[in-house]
N, C-alpha and C. Protein backbone atom coordinates (compact mmCIF):
# COMPACT_ATOMS: atom_id res chain seq x y z
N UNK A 1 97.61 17.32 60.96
CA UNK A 1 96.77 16.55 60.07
C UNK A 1 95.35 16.53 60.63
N UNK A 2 94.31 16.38 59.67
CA UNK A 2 93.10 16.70 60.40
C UNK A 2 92.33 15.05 59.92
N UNK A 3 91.83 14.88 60.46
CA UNK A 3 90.76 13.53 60.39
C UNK A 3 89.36 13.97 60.80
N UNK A 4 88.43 13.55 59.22
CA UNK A 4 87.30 14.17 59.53
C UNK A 4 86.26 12.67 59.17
N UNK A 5 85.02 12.83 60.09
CA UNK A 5 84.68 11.04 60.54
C UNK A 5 83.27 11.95 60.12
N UNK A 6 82.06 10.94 59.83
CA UNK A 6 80.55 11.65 59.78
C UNK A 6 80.71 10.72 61.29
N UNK A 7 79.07 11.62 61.61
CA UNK A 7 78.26 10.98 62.89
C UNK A 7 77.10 11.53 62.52
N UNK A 8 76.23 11.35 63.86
CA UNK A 8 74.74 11.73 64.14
C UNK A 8 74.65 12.40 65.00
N UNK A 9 76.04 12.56 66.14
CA UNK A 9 75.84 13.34 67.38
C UNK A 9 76.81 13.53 67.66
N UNK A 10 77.81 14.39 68.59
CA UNK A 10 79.04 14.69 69.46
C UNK A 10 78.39 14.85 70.58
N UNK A 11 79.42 14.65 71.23
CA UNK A 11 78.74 14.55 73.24
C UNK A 11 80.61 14.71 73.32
N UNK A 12 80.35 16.01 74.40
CA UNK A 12 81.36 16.29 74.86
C UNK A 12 81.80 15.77 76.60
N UNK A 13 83.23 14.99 76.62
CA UNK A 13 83.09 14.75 78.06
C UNK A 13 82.49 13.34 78.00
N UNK A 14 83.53 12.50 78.36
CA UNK A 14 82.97 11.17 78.85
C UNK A 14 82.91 11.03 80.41
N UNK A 15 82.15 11.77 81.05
CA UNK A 15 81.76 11.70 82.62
C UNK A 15 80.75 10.91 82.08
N UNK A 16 80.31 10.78 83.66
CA UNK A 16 78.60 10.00 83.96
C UNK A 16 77.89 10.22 82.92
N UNK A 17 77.16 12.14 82.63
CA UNK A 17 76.16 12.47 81.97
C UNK A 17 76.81 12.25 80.31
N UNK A 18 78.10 12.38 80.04
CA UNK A 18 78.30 12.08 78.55
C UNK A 18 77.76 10.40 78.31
N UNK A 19 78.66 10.09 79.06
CA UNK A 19 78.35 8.01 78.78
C UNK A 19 77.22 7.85 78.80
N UNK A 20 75.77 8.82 79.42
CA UNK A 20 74.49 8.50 79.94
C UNK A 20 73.98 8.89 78.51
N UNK A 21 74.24 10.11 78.00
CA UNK A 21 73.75 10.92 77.53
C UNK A 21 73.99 9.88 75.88
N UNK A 22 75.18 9.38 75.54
CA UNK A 22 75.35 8.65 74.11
C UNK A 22 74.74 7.31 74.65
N UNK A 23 74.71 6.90 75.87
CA UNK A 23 73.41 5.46 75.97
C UNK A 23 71.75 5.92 75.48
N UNK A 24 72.04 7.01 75.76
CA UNK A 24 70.10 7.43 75.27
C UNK A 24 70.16 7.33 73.90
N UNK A 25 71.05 8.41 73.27
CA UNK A 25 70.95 8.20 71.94
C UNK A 25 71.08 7.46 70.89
N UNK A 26 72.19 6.24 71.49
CA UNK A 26 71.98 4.79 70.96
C UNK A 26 70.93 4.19 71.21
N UNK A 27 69.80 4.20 72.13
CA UNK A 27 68.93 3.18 72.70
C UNK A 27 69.53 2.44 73.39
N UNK A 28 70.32 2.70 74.30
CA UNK A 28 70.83 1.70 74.91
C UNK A 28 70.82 1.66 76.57
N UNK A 29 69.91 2.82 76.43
CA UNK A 29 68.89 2.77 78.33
C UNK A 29 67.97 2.08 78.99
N UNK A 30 67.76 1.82 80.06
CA UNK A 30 66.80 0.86 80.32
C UNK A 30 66.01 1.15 79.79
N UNK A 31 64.67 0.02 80.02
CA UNK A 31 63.16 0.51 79.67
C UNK A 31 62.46 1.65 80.81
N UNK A 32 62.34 1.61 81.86
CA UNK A 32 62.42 2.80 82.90
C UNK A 32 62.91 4.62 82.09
N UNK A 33 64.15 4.47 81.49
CA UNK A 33 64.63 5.32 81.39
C UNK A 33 63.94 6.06 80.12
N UNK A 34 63.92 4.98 78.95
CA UNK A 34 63.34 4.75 77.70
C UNK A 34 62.01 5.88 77.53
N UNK A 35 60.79 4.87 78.77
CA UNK A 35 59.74 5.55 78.74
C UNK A 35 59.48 6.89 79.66
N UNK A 36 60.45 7.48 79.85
CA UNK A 36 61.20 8.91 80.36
C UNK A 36 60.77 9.59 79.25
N UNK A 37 61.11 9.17 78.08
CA UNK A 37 61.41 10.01 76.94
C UNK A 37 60.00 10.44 76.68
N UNK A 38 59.63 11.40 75.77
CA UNK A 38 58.05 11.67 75.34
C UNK A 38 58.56 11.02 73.63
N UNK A 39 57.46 10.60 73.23
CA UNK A 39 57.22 9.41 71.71
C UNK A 39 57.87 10.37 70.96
N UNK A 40 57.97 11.66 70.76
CA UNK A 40 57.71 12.71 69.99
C UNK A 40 59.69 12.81 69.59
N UNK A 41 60.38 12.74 71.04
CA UNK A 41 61.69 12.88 71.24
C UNK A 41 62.46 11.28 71.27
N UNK A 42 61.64 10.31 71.12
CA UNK A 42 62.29 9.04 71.53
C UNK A 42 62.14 8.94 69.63
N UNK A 43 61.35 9.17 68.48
CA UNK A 43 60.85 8.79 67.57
C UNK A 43 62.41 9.70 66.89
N UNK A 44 62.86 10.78 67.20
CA UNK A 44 63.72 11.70 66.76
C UNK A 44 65.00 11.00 66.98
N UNK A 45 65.48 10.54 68.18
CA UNK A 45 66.53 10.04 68.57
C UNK A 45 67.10 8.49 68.17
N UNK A 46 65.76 7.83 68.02
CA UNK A 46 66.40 6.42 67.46
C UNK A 46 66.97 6.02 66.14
N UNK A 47 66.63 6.95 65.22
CA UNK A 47 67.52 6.87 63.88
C UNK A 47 68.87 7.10 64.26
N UNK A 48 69.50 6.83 65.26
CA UNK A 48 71.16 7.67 65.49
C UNK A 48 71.81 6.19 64.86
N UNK A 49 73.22 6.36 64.53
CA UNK A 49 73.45 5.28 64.44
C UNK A 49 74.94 5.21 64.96
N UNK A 50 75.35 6.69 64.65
CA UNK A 50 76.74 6.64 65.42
C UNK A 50 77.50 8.36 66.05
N UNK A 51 77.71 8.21 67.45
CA UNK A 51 77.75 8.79 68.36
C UNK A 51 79.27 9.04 68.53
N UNK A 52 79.88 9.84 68.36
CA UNK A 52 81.07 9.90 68.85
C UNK A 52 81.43 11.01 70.32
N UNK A 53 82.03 9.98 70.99
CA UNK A 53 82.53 10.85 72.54
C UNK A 53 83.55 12.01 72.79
N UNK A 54 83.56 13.03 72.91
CA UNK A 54 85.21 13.32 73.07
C UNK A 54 85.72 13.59 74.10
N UNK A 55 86.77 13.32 74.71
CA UNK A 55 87.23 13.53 76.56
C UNK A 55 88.36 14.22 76.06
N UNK A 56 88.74 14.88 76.96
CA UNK A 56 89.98 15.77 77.22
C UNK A 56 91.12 14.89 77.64
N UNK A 57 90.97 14.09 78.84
CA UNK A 57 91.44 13.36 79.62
C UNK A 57 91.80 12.11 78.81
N UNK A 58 93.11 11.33 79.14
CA UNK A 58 93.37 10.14 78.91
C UNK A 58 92.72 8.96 79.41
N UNK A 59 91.62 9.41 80.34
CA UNK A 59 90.68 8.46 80.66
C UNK A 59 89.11 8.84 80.36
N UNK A 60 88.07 7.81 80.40
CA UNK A 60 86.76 8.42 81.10
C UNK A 60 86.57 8.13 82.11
N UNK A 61 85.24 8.97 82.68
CA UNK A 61 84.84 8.76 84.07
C UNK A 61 84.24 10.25 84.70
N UNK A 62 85.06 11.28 83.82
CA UNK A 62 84.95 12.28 84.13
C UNK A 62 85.50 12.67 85.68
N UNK A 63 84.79 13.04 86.65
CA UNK A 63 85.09 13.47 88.25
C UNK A 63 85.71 12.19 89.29
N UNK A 64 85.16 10.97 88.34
CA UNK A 64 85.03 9.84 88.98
C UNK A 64 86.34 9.02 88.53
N UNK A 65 87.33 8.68 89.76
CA UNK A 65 88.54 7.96 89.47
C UNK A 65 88.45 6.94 90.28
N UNK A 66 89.78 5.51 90.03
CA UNK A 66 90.43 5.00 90.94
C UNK A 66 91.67 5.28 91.30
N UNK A 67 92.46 4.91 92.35
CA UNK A 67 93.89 5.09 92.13
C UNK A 67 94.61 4.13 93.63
N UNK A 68 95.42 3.94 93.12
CA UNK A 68 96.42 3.70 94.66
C UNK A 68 97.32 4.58 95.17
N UNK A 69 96.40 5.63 95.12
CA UNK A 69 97.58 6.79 95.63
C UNK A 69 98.37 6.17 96.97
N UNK A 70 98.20 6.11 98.08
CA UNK A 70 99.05 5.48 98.80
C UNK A 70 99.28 4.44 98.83
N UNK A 71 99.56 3.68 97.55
CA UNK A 71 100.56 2.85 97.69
C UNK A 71 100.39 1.33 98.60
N UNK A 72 99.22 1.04 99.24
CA UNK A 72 99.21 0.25 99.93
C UNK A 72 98.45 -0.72 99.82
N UNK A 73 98.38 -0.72 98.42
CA UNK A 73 97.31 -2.23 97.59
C UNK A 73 96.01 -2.25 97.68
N UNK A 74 95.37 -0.87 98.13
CA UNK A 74 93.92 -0.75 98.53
C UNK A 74 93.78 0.12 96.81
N UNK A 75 92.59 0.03 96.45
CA UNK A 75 92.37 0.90 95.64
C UNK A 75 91.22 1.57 96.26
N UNK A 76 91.54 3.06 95.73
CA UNK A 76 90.51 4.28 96.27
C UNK A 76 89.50 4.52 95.11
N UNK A 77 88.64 4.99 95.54
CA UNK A 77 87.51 5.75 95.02
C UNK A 77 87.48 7.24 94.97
N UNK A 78 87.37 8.00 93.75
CA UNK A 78 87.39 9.56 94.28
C UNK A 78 86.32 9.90 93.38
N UNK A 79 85.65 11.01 93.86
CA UNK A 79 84.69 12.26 92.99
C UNK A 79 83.72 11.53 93.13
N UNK A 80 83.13 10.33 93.07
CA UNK A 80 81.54 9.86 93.31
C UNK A 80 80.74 10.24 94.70
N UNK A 81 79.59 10.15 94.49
CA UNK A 81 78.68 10.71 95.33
C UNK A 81 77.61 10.15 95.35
């Protein structure tokens, strides 16, 4: 069965740069980040209104996990840097 949705954008990959990447295009970056943008590309991008993510994975995070792999009530950190 196919399910077909409108948007304004696809962003593939909910890692860091996907989650970063649909915060820009919502407006939903700092002001720091905001005035990153040039007027020309910030004036293009704020009409978005809806962004859809897609991950492969049953989670996001992309590289970046937790886990208790061993078992010993600590939770780990993996793939960040």
């Amino acid at each position: 069965m196919t399910q077909q949705e409108e948007c304004d954008a696809i962003i593939i990959g909910a890692g860091a740069a996907g989650i970063g990447a649909a915060r820009t295009l919502l407006g939903l970056d700092s002001n720091s980040n905001q005035e990153a943008l040039s007027t020309a590309n910030k004036d293009n991008f704020m009409h978005l209104k809806k962004v859809i993510i897609l991950e492969a994975r049953d989670r996001i995070g992309g590289r970046v996990w937790t886990s208790d792999e061993l078992q010993c009530g600590f939770k780990l950190d993996h793939g960040g840097k």
